[in-house]
Structures are given as C-alpha cells and as structure tokens.
C-alpha atoms as a PDB file:
ATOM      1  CA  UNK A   1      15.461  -7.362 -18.592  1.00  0.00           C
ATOM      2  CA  UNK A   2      15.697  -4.056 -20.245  1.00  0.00           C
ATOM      3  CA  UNK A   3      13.222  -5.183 -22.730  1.00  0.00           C
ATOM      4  CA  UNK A   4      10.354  -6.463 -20.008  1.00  0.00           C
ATOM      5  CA  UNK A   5      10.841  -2.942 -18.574  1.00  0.00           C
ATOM      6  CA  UNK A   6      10.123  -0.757 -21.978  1.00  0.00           C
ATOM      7  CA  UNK A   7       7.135  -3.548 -22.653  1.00  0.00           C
ATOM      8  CA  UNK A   8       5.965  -2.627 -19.261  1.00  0.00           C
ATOM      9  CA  UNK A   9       6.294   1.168 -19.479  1.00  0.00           C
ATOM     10  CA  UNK A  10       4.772   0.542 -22.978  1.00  0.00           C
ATOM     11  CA  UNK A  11       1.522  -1.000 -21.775  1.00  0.00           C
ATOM     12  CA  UNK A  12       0.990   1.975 -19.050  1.00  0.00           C
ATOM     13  CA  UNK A  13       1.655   4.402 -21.346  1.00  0.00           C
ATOM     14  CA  UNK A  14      -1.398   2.518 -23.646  1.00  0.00           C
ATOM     15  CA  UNK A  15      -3.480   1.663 -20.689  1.00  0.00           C
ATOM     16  CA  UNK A  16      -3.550   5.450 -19.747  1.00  0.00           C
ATOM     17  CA  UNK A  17      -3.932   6.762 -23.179  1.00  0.00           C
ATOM     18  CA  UNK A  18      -6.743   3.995 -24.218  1.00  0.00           C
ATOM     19  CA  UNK A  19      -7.622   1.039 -21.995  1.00  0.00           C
ATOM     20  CA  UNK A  20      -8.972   2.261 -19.114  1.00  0.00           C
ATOM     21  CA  UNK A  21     -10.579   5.773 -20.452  1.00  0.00           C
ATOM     22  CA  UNK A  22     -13.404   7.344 -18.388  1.00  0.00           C
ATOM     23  CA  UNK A  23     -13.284  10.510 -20.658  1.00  0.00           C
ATOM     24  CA  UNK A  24     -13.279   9.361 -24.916  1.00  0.00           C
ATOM     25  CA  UNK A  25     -10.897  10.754 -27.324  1.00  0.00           C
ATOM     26  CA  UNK A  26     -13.849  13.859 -27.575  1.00  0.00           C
ATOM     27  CA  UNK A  27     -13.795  14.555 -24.197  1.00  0.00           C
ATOM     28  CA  UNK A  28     -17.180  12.507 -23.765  1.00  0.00           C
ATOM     29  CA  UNK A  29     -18.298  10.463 -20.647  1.00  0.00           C
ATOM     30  CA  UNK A  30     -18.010   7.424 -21.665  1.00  0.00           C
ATOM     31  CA  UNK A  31     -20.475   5.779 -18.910  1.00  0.00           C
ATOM     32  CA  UNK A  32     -22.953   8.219 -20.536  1.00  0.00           C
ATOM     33  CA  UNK A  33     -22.190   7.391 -24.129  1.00  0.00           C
ATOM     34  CA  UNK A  34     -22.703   3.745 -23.102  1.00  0.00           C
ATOM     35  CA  UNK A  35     -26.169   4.370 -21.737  1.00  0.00           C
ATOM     36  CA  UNK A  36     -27.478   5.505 -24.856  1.00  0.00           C
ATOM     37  CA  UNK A  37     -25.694   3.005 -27.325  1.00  0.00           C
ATOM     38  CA  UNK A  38     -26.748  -0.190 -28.941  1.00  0.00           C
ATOM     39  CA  UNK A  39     -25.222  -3.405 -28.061  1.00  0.00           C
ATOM     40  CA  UNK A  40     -23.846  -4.534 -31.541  1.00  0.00           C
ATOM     41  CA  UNK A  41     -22.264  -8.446 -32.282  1.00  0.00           C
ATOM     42  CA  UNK A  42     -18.857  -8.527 -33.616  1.00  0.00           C
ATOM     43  CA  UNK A  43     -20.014  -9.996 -36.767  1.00  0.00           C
ATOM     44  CA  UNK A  44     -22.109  -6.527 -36.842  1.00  0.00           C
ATOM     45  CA  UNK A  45     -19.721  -4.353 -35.982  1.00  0.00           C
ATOM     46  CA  UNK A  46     -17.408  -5.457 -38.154  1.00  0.00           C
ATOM     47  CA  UNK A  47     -19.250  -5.391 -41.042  1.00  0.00           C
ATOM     48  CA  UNK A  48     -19.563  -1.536 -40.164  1.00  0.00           C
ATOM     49  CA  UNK A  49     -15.745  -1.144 -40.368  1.00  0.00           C
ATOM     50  CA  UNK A  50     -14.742  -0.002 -42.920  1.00  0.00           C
ATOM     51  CA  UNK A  51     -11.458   1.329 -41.605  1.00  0.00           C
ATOM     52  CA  UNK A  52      -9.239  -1.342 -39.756  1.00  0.00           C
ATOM     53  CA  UNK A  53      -5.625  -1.740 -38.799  1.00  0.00           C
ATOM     54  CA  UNK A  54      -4.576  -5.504 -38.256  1.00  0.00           C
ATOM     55  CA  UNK A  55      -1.370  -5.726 -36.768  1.00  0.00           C
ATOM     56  CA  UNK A  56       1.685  -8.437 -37.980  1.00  0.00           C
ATOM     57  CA  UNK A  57       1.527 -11.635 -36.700  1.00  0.00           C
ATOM     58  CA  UNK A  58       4.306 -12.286 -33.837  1.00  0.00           C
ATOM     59  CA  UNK A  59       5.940 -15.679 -34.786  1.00  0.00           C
ATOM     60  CA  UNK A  60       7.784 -15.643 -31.276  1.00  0.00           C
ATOM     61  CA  UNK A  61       4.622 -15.978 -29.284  1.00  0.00           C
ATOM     62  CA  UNK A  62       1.999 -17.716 -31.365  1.00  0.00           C
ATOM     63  CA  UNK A  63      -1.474 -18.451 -30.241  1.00  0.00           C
ATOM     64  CA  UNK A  64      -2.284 -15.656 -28.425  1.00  0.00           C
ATOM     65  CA  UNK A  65      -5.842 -13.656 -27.796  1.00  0.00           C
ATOM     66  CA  UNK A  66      -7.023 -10.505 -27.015  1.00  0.00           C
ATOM     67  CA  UNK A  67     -10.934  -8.802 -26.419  1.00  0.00           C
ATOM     68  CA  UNK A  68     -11.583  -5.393 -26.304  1.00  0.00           C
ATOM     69  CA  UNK A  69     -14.952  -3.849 -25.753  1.00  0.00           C
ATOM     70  CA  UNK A  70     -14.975  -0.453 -27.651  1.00  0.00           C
ATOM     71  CA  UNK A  71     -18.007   2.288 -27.360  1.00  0.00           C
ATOM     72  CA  UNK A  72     -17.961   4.046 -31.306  1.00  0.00           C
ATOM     73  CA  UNK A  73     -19.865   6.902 -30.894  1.00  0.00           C
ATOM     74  CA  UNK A  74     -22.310   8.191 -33.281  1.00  0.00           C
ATOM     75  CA  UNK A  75     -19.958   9.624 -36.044  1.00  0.00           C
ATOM     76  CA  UNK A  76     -17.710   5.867 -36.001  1.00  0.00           C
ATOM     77  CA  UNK A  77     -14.655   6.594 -33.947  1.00  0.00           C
ATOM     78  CA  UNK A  78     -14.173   4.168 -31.093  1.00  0.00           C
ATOM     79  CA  UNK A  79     -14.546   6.570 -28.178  1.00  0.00           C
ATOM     80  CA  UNK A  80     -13.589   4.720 -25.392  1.00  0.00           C
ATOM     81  CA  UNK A  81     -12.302   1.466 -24.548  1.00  0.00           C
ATOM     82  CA  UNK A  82     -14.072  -0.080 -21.722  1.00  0.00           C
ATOM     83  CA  UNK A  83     -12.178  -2.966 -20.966  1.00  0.00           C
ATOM     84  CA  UNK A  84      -9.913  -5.821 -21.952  1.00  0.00           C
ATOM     85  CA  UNK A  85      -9.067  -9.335 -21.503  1.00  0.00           C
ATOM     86  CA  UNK A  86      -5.540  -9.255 -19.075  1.00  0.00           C
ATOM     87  CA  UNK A  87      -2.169  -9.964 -20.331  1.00  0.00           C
ATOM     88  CA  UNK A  88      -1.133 -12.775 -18.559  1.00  0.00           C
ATOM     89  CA  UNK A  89       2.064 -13.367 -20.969  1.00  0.00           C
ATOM     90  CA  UNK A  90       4.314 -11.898 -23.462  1.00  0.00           C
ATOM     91  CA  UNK A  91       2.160 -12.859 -26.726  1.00  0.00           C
ATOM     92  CA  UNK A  92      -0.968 -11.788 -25.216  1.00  0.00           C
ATOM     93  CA  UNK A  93       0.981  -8.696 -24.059  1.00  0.00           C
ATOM     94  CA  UNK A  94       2.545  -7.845 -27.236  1.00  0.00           C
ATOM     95  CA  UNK A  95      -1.009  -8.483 -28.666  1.00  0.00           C
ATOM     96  CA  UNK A  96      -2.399  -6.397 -26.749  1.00  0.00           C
ATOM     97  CA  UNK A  97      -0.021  -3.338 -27.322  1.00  0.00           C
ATOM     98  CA  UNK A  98      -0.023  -3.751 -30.859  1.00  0.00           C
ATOM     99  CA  UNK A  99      -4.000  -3.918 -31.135  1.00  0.00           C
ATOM    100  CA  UNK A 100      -4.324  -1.081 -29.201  1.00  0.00           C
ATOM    101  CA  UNK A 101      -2.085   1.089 -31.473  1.00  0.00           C
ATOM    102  CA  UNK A 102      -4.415   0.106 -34.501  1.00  0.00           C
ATOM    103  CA  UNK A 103      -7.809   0.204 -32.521  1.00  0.00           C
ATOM    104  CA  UNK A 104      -6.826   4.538 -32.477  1.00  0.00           C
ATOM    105  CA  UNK A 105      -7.415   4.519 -36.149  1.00  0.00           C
ATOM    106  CA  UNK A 106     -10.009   2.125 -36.783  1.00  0.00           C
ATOM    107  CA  UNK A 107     -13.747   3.810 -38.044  1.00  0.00           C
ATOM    108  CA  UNK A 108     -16.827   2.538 -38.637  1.00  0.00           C
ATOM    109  CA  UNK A 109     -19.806   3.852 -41.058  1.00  0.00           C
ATOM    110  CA  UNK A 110     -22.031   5.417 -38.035  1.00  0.00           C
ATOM    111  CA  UNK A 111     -24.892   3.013 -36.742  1.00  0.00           C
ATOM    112  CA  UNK A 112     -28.356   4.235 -37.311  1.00  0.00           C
ATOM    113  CA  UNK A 113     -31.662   2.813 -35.957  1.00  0.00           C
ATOM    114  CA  UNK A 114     -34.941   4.526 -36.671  1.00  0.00           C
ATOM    115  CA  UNK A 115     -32.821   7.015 -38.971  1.00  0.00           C
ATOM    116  CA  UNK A 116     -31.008   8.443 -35.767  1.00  0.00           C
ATOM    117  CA  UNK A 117     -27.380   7.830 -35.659  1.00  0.00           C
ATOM    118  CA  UNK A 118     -26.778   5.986 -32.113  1.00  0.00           C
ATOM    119  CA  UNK A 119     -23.164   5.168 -30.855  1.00  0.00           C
ATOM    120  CA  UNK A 120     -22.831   1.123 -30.325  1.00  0.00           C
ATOM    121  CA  UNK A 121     -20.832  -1.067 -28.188  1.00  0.00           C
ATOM    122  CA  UNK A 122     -19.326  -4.491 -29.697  1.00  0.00           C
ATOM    123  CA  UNK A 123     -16.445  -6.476 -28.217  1.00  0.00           C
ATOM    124  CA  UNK A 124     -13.257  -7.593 -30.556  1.00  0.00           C
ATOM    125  CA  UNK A 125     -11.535 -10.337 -30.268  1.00  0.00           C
ATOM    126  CA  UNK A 126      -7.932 -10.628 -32.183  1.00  0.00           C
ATOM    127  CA  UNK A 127      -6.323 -13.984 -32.208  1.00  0.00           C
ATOM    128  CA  UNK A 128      -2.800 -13.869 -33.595  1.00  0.00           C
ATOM    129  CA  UNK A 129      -1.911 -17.518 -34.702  1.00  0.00           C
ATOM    130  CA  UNK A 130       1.832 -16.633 -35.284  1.00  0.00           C
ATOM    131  CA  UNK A 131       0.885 -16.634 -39.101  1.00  0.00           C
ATOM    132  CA  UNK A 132      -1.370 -13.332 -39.230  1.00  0.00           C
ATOM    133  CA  UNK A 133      -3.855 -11.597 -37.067  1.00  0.00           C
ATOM    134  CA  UNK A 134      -7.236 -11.972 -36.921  1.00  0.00           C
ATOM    135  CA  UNK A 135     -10.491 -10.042 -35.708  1.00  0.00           C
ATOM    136  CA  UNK A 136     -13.612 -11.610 -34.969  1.00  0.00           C
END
C-alpha cells in the first residue's frame, strides 16, 4: 500500500511539474507557442532528436503504452506538454512516470521552414514491451 501511495504522490508531483503545464519550462504561454508552431509527424520529429532518454523496460508490467503531445519551441527544448494518454494501470503508470523524467532532457535540432526557426508540435508514443522501450 505504501508503494501505490509514493507512485501516486509521484505522478502529481510530475503532472504539476510537466503534464499539465500552461506556462513552459521558459515561462512561455504555451497556448500561444502552439498557435504559431508546425504540426510535425512522429517519424519527423524524431528524426529531429537528436537528444533522447529511453527509459528501462519494466519486466513486471509488460505491454504497456504511453502518448505525449510535446510543443518544442524554436531553440528544441520541449516546452510544454499538452497532454497525455491516462494511466489506467500500474505499467502504463510506471510508463508514464518514467517517460516523463526523460522527456525533461530530450532536444531536438530547431525546426525551420522558410529559413525561420518555428517551434513544432508532434505526439510520442512509447510502448514498453517488457524487453526495452520504444518511441515512435
């Protein structure tokens, strides 16, 4: 029981610091970064990452998935995180506290279209298959 209650206390402490921020790590608004970024696909994104954490696979709770939708603003630091798929049990819980840790450090080489730098907004999805962790 102790253990639900520091997972719990846990996943506020990340949903206050990350999931649900109206004001990015800058201090930016993130509904008005969003108006002015590009809608990137994951494939996309990713391919503009060229710093990312994956975390270890949990072998206790297999077969779990996780989306984020992250706004990277125009230097390629996710500013905010807009949303996020819910944690209806302990893998995709655990996924989803351990993603978020890594997501902090993750940068991208800054988007550009018509040789402006633009922030962009791309969902992730991680699937942890109780062997290793995946992004896609």
């Amino acid at each position: 029981m102790r253990a639900a209650g520091i997972a719990v206390a846990t996943f506020v402490v990340l949903l206050n610091t990350l999931a649900i921020a109206q004001t990015g790590r800058d201090g930016q608004d993130c509904a008005a970064l969003r108006k002015q970024a590009a809608e990137l696909c994951p494939k996309d994104a990713l391919a503009l990452a060229h710093h990312k954490g994956i975390p270890p696979a949990n072998k206790v709770y297999p077969e779990a998935k996780i989306s984020w939708t992250v706004l990277v603003n125009h230097d390629g630091f996710i500013e905010c995180v807009l949303d996020n798929s819910p944690a209806e049990s302990w893998g995709r819980l655990h996924l989803m506290i351990n993603t978020a840790k890594v997501l902090e450090d993750w940068r991208f080489k800054p988007y550009a279209f018509g040789g402006k730098k633009r922030p962009f907004i791309t969902k992730l999805t991680f699937f942890d298959d109780g062997k290793q962790v995946t992004v896609e």
